[in-house]
PDB file of N, CA and C in Angstrom:
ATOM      1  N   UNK A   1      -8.513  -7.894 -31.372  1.00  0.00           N
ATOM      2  CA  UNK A   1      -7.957  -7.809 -32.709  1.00  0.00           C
ATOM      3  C   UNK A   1      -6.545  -7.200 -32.690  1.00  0.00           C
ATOM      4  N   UNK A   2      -6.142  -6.413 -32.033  1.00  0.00           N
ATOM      5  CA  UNK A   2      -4.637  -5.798 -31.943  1.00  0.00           C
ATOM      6  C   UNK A   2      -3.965  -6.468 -31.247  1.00  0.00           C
ATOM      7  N   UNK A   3      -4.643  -7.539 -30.469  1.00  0.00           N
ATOM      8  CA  UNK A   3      -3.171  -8.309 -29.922  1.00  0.00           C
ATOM      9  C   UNK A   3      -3.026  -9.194 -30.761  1.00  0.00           C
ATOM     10  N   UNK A   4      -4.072  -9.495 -31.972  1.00  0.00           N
ATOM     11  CA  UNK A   4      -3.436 -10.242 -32.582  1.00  0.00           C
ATOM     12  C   UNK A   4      -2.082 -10.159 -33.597  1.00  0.00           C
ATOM     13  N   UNK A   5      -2.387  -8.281 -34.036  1.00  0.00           N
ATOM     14  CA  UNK A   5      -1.836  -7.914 -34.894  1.00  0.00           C
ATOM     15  C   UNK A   5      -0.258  -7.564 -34.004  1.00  0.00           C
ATOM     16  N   UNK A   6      -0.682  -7.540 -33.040  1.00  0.00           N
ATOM     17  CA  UNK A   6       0.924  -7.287 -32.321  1.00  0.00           C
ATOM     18  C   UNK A   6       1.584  -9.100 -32.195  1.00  0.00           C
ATOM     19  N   UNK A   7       0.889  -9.781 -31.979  1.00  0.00           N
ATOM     20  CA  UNK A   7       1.878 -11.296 -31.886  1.00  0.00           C
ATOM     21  C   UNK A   7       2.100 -11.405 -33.311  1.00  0.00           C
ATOM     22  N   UNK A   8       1.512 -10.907 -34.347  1.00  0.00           N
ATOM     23  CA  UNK A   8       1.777 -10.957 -35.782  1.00  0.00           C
ATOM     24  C   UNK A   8       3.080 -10.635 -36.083  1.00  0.00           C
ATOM     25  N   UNK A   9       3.278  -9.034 -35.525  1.00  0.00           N
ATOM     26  CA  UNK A   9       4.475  -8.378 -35.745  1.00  0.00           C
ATOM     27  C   UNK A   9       5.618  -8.864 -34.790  1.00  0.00           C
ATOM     28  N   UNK A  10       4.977  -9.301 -33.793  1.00  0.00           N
ATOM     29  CA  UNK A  10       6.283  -9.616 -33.016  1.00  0.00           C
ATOM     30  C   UNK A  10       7.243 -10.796 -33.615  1.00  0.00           C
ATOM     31  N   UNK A  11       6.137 -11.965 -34.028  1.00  0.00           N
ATOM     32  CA  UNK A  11       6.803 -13.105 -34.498  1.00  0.00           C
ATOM     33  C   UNK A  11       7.177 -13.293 -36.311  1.00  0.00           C
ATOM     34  N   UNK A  12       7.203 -12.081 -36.590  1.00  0.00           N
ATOM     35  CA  UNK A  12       7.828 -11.656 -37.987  1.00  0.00           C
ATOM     36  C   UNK A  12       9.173 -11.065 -37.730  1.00  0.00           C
ATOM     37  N   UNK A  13       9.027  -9.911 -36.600  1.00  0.00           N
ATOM     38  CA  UNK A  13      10.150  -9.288 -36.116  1.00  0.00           C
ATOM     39  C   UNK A  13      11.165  -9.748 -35.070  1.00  0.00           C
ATOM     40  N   UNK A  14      10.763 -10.665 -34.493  1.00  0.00           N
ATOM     41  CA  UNK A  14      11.511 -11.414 -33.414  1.00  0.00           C
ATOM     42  C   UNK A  14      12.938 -11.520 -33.568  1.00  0.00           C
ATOM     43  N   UNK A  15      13.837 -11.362 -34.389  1.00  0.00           N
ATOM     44  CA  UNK A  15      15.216 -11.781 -34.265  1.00  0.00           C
ATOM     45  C   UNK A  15      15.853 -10.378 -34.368  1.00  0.00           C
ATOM     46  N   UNK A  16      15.006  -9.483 -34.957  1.00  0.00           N
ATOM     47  CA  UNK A  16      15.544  -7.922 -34.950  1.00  0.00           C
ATOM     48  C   UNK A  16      14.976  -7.637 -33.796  1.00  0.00           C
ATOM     49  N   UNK A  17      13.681  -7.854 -33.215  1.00  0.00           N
ATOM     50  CA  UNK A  17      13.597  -7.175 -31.743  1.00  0.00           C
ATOM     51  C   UNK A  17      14.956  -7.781 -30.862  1.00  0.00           C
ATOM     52  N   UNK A  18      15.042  -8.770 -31.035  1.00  0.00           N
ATOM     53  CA  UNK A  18      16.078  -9.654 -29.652  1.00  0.00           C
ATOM     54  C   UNK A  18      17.333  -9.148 -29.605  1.00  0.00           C
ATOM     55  N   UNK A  19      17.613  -8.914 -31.407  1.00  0.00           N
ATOM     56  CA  UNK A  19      18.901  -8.670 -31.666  1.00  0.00           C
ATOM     57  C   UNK A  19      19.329  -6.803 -30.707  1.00  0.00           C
ATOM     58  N   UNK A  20      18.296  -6.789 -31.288  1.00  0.00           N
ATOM     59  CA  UNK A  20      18.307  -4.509 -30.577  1.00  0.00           C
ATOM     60  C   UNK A  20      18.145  -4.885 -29.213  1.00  0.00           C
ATOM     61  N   UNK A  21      17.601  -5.276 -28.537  1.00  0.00           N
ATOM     62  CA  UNK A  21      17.244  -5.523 -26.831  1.00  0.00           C
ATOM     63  C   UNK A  21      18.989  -5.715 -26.277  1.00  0.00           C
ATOM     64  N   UNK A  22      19.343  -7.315 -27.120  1.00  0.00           N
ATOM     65  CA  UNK A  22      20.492  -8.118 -26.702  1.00  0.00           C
ATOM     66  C   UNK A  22      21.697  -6.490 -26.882  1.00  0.00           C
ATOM     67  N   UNK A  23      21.352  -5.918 -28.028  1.00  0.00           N
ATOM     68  CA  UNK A  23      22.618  -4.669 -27.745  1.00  0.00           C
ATOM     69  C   UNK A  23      22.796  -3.718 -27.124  1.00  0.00           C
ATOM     70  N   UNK A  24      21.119  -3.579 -26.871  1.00  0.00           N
ATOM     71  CA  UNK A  24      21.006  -2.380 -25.886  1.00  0.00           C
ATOM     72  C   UNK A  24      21.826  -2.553 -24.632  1.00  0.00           C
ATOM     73  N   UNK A  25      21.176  -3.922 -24.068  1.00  0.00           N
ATOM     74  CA  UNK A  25      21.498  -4.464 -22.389  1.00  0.00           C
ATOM     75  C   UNK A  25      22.938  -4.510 -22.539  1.00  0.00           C
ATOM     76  N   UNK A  26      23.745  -5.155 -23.670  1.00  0.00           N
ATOM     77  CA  UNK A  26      25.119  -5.114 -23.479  1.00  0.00           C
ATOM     78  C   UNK A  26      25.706  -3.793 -23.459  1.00  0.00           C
ATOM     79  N   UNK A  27      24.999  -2.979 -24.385  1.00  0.00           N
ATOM     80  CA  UNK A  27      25.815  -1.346 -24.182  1.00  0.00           C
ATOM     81  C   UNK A  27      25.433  -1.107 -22.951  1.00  0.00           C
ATOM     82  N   UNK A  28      24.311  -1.077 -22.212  1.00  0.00           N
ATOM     83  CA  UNK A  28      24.333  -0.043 -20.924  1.00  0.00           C
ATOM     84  C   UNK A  28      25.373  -0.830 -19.579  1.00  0.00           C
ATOM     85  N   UNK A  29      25.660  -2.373 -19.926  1.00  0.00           N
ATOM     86  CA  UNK A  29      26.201  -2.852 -19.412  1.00  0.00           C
ATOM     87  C   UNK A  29      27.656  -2.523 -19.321  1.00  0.00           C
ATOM     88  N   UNK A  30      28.223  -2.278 -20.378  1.00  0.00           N
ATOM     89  CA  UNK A  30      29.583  -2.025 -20.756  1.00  0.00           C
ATOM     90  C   UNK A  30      29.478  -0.407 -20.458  1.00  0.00           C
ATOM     91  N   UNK A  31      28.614   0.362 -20.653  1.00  0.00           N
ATOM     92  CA  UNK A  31      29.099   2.164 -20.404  1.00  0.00           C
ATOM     93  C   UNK A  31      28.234   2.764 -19.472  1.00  0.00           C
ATOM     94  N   UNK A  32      28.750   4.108 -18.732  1.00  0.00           N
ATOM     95  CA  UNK A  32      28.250   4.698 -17.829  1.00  0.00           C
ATOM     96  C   UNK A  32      27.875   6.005 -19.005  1.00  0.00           C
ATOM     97  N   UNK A  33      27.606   7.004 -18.234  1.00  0.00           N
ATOM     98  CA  UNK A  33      26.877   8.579 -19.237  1.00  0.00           C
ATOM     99  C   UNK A  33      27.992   8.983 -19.600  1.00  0.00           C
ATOM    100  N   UNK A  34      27.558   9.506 -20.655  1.00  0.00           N
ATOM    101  CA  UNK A  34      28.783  10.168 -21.176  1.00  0.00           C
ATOM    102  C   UNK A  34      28.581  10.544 -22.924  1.00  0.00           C
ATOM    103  N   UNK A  35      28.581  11.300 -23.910  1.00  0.00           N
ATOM    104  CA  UNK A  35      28.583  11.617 -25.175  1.00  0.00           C
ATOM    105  C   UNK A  35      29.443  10.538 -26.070  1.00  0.00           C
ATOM    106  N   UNK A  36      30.609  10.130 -25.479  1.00  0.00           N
ATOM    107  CA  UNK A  36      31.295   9.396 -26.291  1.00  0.00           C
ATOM    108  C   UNK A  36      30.562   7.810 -25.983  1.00  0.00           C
ATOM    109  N   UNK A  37      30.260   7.399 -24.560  1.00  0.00           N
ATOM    110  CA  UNK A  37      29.421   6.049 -24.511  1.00  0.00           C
ATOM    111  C   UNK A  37      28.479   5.932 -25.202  1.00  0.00           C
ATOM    112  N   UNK A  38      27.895   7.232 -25.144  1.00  0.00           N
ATOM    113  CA  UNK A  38      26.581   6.880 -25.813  1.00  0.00           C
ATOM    114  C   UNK A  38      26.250   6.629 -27.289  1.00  0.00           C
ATOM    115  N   UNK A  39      27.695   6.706 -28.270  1.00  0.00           N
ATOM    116  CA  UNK A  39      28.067   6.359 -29.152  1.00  0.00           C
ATOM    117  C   UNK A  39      28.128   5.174 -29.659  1.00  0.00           C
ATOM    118  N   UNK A  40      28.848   5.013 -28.570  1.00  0.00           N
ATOM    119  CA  UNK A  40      29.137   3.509 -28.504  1.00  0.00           C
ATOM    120  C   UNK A  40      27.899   2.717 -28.018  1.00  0.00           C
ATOM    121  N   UNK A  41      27.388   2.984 -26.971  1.00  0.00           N
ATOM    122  CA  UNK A  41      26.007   2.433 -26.878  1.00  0.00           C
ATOM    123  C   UNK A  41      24.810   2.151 -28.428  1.00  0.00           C
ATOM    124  N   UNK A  42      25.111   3.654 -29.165  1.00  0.00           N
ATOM    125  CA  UNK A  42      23.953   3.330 -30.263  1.00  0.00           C
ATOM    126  C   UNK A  42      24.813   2.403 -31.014  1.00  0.00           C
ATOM    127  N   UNK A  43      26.119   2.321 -31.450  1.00  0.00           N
ATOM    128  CA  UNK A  43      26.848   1.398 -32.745  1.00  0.00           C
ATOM    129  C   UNK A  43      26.355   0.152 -31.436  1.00  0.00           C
ATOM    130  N   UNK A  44      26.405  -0.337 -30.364  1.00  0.00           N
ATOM    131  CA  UNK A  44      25.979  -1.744 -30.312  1.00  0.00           C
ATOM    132  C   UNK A  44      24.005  -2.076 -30.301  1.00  0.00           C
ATOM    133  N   UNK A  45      23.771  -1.103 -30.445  1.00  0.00           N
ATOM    134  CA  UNK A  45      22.118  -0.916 -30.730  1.00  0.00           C
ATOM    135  C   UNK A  45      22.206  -1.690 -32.312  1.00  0.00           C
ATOM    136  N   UNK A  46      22.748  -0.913 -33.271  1.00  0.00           N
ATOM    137  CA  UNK A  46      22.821  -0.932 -34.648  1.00  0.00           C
ATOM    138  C   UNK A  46      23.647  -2.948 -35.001  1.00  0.00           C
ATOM    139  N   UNK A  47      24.232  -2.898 -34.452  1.00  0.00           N
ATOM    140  CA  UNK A  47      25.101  -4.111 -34.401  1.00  0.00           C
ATOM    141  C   UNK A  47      23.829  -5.195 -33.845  1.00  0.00           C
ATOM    142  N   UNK A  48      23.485  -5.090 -33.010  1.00  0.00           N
ATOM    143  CA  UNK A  48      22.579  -5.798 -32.606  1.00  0.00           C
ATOM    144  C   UNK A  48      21.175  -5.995 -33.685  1.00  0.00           C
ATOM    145  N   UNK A  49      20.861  -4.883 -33.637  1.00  0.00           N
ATOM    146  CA  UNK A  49      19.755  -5.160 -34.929  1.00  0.00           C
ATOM    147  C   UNK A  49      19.858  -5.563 -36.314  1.00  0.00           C
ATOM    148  N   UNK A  50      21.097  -5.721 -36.641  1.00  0.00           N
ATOM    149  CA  UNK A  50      21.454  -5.773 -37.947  1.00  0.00           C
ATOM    150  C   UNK A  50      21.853  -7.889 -37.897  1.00  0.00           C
ATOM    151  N   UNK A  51      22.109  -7.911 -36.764  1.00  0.00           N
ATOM    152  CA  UNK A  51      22.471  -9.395 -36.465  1.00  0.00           C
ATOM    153  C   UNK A  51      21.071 -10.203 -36.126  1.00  0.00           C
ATOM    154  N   UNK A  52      20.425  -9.576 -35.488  1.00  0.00           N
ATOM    155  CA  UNK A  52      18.558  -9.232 -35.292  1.00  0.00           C
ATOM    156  C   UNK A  52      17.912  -9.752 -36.929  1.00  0.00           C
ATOM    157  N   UNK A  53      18.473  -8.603 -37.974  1.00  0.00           N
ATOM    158  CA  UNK A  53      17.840  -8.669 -38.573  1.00  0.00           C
ATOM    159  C   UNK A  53      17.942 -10.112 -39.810  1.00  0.00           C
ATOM    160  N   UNK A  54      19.461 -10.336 -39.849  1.00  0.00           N
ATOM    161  CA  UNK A  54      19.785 -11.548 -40.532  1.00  0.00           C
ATOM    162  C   UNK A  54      19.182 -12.846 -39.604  1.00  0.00           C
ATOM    163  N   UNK A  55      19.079 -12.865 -38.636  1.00  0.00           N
ATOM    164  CA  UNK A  55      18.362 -13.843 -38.165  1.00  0.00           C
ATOM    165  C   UNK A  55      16.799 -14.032 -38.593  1.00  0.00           C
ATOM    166  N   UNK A  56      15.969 -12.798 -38.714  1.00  0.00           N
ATOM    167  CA  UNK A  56      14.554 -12.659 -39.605  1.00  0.00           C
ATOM    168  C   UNK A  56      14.713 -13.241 -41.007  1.00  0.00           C
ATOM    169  N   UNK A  57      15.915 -12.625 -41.685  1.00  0.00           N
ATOM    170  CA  UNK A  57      16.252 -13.286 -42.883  1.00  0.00           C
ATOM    171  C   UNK A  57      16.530 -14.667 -43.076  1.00  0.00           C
ATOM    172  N   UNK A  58      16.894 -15.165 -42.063  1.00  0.00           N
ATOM    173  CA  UNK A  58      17.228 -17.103 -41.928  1.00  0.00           C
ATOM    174  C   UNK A  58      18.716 -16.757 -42.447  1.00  0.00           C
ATOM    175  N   UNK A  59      19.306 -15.591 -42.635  1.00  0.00           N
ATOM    176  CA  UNK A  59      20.782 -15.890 -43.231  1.00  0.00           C
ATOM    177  C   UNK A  59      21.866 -16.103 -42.178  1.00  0.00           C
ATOM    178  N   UNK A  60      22.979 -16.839 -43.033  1.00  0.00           N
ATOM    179  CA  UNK A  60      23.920 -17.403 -41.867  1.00  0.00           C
ATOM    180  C   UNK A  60      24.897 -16.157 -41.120  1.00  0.00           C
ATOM    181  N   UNK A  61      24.753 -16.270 -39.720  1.00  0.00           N
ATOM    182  CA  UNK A  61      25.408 -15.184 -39.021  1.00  0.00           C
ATOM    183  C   UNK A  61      26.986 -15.109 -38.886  1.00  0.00           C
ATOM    184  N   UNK A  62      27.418 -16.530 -39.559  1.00  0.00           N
ATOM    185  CA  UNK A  62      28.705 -16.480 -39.223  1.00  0.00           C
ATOM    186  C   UNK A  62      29.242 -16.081 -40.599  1.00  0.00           C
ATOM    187  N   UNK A  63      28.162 -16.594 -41.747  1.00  0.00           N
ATOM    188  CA  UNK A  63      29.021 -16.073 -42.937  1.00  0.00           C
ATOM    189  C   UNK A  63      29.381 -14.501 -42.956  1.00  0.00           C
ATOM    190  N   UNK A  64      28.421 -13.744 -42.888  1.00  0.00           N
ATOM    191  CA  UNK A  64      28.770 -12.503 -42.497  1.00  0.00           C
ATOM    192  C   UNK A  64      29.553 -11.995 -41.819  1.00  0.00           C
ATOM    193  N   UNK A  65      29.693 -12.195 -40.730  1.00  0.00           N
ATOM    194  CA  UNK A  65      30.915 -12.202 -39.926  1.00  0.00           C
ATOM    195  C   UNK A  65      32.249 -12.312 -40.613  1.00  0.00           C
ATOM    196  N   UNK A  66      32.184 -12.978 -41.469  1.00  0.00           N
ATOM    197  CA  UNK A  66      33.197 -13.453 -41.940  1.00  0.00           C
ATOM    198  C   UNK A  66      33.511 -12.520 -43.017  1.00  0.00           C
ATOM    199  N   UNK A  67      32.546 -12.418 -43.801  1.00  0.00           N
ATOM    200  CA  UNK A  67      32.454 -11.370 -45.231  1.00  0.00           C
ATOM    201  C   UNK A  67      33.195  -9.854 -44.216  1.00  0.00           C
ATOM    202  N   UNK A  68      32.474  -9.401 -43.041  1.00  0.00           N
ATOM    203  CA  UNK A  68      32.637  -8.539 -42.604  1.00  0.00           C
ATOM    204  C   UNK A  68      34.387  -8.397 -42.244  1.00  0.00           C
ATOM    205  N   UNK A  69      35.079  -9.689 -41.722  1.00  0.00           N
ATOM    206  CA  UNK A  69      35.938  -9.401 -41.377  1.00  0.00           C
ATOM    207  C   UNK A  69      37.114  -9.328 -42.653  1.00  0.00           C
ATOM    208  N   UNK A  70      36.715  -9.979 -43.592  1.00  0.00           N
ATOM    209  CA  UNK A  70      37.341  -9.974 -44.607  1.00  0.00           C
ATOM    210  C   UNK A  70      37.306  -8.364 -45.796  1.00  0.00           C
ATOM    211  N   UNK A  71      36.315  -7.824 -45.196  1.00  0.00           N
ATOM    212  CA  UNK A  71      36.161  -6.214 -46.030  1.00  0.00           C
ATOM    213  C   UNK A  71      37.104  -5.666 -44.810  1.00  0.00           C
ATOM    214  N   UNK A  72      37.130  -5.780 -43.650  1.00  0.00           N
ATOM    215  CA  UNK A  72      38.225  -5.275 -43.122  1.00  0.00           C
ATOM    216  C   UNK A  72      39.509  -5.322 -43.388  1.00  0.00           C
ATOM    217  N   UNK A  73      39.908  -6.649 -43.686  1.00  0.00           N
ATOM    218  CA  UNK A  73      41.481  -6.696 -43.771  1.00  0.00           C
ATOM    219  C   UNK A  73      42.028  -7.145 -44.933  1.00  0.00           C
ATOM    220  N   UNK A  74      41.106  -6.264 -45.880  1.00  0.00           N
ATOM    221  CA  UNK A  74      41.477  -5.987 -47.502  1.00  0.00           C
ATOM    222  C   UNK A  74      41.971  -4.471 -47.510  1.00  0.00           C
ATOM    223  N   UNK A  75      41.013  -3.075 -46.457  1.00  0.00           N
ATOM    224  CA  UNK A  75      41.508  -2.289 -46.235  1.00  0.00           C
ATOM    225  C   UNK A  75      43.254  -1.931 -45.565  1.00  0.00           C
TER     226      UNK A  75
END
């Protein structure tokens, strides 16, 4: 009965798990130890899950991207 409830959750959560995994592996890839990496390591954790998570949503990844870059360079 719990593995069912775990393939349940997995394949509800699947694009936020992949998305957090896919940022993790790229942060430890890109930084060694350090207080300031590891900063940077969690913002590509967060980046990852949040791209993770619009994929659960079915929403488009590039529109965002786009929205995103455009709240940037209004500042």
């Amino acid at each position: 009965m719990n593995k069912d409830k775990l393939m349940i959750f997995l394949i509800n959560h699947q694009g936020k798990i992949i998305g957090t995994l896919l940022g993790f592996f790229i942060g430890i890839l890109l930084l060694t130890l350090g207080f300031i990496k590891t900063i940077i390591l969690s913002i590509c954790i967060v980046i990852g899950y949040h791209i993770g998570k619009k994929v659960d949503n079915k929403e488009d990844i590039v529109e965002f991207i786009e929205r995103l870059i455009n709240i940037q360079g209004k500042k």
